[in-house]
N, C-alpha and C. Protein backbone atom coordinates (compact mmCIF):
# COMPACT_ATOMS: atom_id res chain seq x y z
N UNK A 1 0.82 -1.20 0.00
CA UNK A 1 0.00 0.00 0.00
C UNK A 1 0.86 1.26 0.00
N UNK A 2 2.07 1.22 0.04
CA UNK A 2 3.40 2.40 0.07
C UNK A 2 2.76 2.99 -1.09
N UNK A 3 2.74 2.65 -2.20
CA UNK A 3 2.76 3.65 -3.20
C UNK A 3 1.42 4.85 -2.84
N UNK A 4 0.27 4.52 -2.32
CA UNK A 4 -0.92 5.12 -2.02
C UNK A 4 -0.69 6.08 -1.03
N UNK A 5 0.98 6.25 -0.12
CA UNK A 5 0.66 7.21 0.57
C UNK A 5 1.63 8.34 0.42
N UNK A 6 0.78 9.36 1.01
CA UNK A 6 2.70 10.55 0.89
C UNK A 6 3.08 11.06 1.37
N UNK A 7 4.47 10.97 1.28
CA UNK A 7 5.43 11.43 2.62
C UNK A 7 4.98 12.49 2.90
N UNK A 8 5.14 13.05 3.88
CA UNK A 8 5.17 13.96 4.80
C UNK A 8 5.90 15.70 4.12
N UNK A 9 6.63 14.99 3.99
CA UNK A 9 7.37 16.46 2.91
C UNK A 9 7.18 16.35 1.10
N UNK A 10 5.95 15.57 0.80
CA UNK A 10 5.30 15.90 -0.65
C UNK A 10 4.90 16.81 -0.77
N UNK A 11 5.14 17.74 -1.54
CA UNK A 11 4.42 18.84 -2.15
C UNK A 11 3.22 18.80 -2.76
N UNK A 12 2.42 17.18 -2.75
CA UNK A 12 1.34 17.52 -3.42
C UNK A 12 0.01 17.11 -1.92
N UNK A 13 1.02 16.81 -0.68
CA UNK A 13 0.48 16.32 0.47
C UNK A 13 -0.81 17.29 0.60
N UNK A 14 -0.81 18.31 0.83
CA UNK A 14 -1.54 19.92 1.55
C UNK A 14 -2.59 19.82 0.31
N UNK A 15 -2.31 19.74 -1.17
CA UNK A 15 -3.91 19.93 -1.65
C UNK A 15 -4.04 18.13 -2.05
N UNK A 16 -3.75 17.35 -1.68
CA UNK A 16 -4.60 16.24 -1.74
C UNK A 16 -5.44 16.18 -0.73
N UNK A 17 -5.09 16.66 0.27
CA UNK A 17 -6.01 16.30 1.93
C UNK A 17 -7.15 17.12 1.56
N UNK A 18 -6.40 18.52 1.36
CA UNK A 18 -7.49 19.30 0.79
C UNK A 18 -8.48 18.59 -0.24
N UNK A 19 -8.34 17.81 -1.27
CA UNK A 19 -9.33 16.93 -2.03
C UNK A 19 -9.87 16.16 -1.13
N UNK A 20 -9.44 15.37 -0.46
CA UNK A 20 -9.83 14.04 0.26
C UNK A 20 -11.11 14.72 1.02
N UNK A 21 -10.84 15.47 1.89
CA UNK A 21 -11.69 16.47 2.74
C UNK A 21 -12.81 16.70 2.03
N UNK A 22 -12.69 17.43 0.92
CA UNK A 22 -14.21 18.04 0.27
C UNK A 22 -14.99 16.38 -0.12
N UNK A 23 -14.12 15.20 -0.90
CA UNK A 23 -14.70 14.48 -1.04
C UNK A 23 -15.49 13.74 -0.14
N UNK A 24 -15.11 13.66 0.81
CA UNK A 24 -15.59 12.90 2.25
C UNK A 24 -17.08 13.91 2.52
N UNK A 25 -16.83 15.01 2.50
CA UNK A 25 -18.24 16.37 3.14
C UNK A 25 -18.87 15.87 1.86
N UNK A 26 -18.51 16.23 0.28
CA UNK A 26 -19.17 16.04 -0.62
C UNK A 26 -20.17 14.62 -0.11
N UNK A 27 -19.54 13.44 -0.06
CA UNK A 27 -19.93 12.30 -0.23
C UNK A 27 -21.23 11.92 0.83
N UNK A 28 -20.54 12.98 2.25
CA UNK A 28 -21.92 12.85 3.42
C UNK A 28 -22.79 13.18 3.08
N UNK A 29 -22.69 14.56 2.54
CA UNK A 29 -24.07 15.43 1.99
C UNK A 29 -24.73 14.70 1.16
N UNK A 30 -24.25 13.94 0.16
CA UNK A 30 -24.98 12.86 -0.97
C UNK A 30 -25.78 11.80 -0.44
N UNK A 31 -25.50 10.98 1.01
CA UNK A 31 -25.82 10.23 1.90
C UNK A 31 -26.78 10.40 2.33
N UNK A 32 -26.80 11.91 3.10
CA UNK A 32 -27.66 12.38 3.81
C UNK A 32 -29.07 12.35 3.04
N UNK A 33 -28.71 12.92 1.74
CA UNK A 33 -29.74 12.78 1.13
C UNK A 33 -30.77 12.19 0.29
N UNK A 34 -30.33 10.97 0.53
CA UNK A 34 -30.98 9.64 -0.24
C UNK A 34 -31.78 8.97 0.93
N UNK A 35 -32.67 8.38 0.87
CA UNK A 35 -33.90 7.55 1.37
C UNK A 35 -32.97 6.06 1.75
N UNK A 36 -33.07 5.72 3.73
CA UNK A 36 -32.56 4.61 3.97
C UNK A 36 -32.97 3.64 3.00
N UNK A 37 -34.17 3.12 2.63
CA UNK A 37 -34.30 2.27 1.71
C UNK A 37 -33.30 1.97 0.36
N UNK A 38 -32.73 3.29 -0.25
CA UNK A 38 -31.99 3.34 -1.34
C UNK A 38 -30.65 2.95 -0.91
N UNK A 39 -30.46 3.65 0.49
CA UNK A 39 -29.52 3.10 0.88
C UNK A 39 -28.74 1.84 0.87
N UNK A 40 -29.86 0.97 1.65
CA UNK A 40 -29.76 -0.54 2.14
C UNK A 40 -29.79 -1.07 0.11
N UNK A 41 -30.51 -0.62 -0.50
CA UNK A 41 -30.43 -1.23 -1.87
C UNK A 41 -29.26 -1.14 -2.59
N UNK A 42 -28.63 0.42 -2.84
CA UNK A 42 -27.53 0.50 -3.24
C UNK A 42 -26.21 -0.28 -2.47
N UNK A 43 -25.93 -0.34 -1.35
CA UNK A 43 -25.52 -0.59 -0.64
C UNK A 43 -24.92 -2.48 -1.10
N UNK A 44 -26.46 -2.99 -1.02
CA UNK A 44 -26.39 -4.37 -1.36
C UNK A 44 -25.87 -4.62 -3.33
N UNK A 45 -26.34 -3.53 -3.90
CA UNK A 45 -26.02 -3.95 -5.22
C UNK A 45 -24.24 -3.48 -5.52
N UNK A 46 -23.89 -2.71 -4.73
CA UNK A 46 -22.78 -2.43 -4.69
C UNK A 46 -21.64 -4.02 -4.18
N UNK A 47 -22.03 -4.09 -2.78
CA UNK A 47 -21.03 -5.64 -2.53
C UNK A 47 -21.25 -6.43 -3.88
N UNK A 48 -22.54 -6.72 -4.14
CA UNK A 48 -22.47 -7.62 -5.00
C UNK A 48 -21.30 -7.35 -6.76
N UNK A 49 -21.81 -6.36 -7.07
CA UNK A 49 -20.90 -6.28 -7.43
C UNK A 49 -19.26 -5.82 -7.35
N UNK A 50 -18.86 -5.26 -6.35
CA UNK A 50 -17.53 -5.50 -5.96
C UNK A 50 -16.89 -6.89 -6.12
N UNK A 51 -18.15 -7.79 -5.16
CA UNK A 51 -17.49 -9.15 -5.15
C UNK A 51 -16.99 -9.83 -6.58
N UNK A 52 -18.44 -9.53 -7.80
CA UNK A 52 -17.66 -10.42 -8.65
C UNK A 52 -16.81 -9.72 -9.28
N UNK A 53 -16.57 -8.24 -9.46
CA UNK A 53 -14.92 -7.81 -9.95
C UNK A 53 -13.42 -8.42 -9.52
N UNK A 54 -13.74 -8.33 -7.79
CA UNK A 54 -12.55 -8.58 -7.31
C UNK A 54 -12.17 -10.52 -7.58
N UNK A 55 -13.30 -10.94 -7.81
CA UNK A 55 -13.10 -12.55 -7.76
C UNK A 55 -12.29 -12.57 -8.70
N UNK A 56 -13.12 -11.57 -10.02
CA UNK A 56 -12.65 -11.53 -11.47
C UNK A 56 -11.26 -11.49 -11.67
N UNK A 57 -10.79 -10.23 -10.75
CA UNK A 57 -9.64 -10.12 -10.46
C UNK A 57 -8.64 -11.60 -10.15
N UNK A 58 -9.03 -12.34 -9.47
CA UNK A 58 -8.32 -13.11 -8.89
C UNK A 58 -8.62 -14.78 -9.90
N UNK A 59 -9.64 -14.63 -11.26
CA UNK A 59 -9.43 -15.60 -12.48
C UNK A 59 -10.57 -16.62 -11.41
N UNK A 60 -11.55 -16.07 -10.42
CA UNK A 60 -12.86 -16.58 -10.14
C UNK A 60 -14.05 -15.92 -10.59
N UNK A 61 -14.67 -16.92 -11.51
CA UNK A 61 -15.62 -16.05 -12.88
C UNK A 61 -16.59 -16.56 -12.21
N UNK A 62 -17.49 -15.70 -10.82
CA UNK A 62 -18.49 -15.99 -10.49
C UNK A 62 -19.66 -14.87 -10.95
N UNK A 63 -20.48 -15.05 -11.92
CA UNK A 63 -21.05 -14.18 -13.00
C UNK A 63 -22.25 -13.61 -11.24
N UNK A 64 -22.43 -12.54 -11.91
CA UNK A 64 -23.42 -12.12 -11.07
C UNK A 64 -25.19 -12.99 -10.93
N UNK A 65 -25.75 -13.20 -12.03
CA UNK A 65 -26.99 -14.41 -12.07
C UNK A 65 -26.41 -15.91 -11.07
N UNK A 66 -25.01 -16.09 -11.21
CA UNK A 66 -25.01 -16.82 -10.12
C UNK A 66 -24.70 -16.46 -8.25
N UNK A 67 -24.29 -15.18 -8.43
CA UNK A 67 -24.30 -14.69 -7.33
C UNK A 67 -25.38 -14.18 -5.92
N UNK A 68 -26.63 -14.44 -7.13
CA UNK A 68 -27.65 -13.73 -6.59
C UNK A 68 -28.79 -15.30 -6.21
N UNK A 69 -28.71 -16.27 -6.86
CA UNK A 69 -28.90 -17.33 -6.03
C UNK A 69 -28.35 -17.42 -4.61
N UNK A 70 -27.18 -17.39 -4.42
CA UNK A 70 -26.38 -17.94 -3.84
C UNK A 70 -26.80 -16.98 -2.25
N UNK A 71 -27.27 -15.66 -2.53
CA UNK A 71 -27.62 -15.19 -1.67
C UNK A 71 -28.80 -15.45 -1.05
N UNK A 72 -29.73 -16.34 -1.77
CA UNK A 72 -31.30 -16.69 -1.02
C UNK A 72 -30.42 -17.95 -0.61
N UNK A 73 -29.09 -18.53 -0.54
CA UNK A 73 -28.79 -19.80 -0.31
C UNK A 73 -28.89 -21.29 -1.42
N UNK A 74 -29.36 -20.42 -2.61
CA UNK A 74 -29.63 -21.76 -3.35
C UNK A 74 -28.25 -21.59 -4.12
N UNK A 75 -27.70 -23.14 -4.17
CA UNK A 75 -26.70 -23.60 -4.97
C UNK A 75 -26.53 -24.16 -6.52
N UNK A 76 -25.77 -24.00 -7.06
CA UNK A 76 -25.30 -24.85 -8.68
C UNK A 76 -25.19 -26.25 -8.15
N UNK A 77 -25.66 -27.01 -8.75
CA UNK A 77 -25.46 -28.67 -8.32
C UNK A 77 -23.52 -28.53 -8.81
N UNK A 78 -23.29 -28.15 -9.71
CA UNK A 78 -22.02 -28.00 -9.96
C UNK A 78 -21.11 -27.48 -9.06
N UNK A 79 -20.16 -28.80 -8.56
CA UNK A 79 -19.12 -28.56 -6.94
C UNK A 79 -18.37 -27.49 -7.74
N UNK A 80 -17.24 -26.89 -8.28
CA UNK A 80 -17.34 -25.86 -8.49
C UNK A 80 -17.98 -24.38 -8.54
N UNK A 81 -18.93 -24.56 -9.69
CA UNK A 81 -19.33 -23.28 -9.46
C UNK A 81 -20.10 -23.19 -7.91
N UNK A 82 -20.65 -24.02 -7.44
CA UNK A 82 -21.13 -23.99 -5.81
C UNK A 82 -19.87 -23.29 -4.67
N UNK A 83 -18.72 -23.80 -5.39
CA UNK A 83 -17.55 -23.51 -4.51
C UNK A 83 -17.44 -22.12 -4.50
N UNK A 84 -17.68 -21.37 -5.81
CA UNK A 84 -17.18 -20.09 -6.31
C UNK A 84 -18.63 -19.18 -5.78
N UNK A 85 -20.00 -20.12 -5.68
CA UNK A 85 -20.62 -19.49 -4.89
C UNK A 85 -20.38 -18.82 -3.60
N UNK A 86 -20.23 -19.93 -2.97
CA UNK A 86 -20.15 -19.87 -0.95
C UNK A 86 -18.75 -18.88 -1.00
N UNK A 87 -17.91 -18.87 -2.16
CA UNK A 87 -16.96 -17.74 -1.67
C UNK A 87 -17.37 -16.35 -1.92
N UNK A 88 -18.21 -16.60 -2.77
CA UNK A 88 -18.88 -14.64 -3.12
C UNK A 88 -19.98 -14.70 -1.90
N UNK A 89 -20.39 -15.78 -1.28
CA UNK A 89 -21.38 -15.28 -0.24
C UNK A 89 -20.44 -14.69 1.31
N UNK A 90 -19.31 -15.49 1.10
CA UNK A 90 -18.53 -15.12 2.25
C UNK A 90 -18.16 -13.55 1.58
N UNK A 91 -17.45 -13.14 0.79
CA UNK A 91 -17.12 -12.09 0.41
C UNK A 91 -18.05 -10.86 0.35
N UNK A 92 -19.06 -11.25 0.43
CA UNK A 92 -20.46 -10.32 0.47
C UNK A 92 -20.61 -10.16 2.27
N UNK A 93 -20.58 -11.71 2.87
CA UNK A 93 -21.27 -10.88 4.01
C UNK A 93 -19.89 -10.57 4.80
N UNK A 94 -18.55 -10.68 5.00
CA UNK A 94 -17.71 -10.14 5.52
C UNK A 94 -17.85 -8.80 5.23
N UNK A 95 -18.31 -8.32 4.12
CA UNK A 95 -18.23 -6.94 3.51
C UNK A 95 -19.26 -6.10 4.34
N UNK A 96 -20.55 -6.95 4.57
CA UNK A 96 -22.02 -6.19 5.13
C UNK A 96 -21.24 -5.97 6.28
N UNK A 97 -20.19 -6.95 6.89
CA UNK A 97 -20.48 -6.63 8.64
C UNK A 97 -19.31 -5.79 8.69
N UNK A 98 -18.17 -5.31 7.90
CA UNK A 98 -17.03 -3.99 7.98
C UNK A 98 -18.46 -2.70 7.64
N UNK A 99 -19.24 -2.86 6.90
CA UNK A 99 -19.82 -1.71 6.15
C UNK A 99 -20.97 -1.55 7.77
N UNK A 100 -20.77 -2.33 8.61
CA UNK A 100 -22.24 -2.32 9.42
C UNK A 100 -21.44 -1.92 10.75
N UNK A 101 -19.86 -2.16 10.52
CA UNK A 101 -19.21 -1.40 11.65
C UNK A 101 -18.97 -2.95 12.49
N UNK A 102 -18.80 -3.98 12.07
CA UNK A 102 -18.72 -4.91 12.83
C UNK A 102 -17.86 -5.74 13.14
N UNK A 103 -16.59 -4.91 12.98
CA UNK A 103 -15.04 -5.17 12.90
C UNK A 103 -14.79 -5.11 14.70
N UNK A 104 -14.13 -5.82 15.30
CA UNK A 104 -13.70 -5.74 16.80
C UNK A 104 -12.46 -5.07 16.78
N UNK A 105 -12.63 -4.15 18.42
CA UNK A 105 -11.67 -2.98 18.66
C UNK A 105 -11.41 -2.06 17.80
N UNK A 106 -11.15 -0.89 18.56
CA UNK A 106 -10.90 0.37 17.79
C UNK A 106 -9.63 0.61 16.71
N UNK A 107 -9.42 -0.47 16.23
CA UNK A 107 -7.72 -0.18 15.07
C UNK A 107 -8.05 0.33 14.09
N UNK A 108 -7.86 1.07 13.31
CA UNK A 108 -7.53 1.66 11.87
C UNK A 108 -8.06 0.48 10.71
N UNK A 109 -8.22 1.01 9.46
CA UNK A 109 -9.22 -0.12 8.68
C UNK A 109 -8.41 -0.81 8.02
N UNK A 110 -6.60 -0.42 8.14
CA UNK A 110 -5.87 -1.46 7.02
C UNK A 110 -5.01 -1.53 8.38
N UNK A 111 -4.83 -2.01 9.91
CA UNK A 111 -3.75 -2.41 10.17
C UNK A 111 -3.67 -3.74 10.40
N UNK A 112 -2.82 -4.07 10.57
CA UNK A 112 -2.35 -5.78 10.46
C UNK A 112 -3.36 -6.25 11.42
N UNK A 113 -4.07 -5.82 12.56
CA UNK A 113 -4.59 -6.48 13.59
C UNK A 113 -6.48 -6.63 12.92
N UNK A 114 -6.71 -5.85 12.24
CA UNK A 114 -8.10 -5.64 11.70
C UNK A 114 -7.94 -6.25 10.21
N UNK A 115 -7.09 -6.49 9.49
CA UNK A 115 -6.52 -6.91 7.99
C UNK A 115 -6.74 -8.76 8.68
N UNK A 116 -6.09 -9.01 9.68
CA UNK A 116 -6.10 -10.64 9.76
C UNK A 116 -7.51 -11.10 10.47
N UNK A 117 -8.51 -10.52 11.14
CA UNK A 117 -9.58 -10.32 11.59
C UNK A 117 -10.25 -10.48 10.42
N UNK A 118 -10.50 -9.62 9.20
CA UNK A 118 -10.97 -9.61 8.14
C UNK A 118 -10.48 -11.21 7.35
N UNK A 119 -9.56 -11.20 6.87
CA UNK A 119 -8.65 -12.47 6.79
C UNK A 119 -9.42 -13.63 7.49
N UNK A 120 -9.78 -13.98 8.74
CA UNK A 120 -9.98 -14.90 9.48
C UNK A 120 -11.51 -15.01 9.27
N UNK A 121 -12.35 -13.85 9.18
CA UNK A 121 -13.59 -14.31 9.26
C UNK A 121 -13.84 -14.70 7.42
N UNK A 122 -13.35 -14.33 6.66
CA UNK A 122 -14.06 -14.81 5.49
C UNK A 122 -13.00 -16.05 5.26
N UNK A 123 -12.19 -16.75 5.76
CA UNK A 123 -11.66 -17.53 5.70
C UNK A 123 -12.23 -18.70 6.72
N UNK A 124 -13.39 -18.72 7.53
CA UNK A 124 -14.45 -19.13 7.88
C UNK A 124 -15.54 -19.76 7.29
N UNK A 125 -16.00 -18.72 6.82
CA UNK A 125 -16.97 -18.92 5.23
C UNK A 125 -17.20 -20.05 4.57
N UNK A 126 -15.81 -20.43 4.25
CA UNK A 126 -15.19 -21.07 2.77
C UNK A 126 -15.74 -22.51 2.93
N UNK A 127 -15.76 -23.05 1.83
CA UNK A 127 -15.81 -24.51 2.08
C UNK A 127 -14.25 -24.97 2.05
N UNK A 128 -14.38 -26.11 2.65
CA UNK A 128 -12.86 -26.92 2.64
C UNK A 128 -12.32 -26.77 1.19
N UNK A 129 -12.76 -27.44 0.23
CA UNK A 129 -12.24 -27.10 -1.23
C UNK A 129 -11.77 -25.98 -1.49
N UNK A 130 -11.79 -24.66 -1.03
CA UNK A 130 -10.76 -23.28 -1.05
C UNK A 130 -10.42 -22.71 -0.37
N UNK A 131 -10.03 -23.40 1.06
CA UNK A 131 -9.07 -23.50 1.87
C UNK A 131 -7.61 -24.13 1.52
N UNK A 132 -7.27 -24.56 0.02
CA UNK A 132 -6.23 -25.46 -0.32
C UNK A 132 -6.03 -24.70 -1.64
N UNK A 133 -4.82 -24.26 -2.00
CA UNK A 133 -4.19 -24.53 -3.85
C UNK A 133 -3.16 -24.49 -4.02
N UNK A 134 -2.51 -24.93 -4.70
CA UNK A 134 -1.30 -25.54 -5.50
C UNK A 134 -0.89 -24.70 -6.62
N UNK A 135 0.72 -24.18 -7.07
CA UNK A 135 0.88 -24.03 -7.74
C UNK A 135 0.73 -24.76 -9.13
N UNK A 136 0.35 -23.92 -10.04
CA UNK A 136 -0.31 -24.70 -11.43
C UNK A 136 1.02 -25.16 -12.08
N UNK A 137 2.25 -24.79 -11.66
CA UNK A 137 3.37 -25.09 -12.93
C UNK A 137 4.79 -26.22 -11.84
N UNK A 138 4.24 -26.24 -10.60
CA UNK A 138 4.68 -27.22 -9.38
C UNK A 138 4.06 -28.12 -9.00
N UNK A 139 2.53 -28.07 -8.71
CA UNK A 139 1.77 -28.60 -8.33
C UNK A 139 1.57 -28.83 -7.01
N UNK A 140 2.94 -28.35 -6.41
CA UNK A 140 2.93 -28.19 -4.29
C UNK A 140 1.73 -27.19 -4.22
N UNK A 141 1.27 -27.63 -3.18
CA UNK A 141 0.17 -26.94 -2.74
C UNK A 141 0.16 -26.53 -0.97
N UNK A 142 -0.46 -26.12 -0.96
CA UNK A 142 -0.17 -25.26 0.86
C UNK A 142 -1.92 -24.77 0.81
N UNK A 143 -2.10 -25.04 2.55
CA UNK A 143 -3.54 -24.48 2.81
C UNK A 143 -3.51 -23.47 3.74
């Protein structure tokens, strides 16, 4: 995360904060003014899709039509894609309970003590099958 921050004696330190600042007031005022209902909706269509970008990211193609089963609990008979389910459901609700404030103790949102917390509970989630992988060009694997 080094590259995301800046030193102390950057010259561009004083008007980024200055951005960060208006964006944050900007962003309350936008909050403030939307209907809890839109809230809780946007809110939910947002994880959902975060989740399947970042899966995407990581070469897990869990399409959104299957994501949205997976949230009433219904599964793909297919052990795979079922697998790639229960991990976008973990990835969804680890997400509801940081977004709901439901992180333990007061630490900062990226330090090592709240990062392995996060880490631990969606690593909970999982089914046994992606708790385990192996390099594809070794084939050693580590869980």
């Amino acid at each position: 995360m080094e590259p995301l921050l800046l030193g102390k004696t950057s010259r561009h330190r004083g008007e980024l904060t200055d951005l960060a600042v208006d964006l944050v007031a900007l962003s309350t005022g936008f909050r403030r003014s939307l209907l809890s209902g839109l809230i809780v909706s946007w809110g939910n269509l947002v994880r959902s899709m975060n989740c399947y970008y970042s899966n995407l990211i990581e070469g897990h193609d869990t399409h959104p039509v299957d994501i949205e089963p997976a949230l009433k609990r219904e599964y793909s008979t297919d052990l795979r894609q079922r697998n790639l389910q229960h991990e976008a459901l973990a990835h969804i609700s680890v997400q509801e309970r940081i977004d709901a404030g439901g992180l333990t103790g007061p630490g900062r949102a990226v330090d090592a003590e709240r990062l392995s917390e996060i880490h631990k509970r969606f690593f909970e989630l999982l089914p046994e099958e992606l708790l385990w992988t192996a390099n594809p060009e070794t084939g050693f694997g580590c869980g």
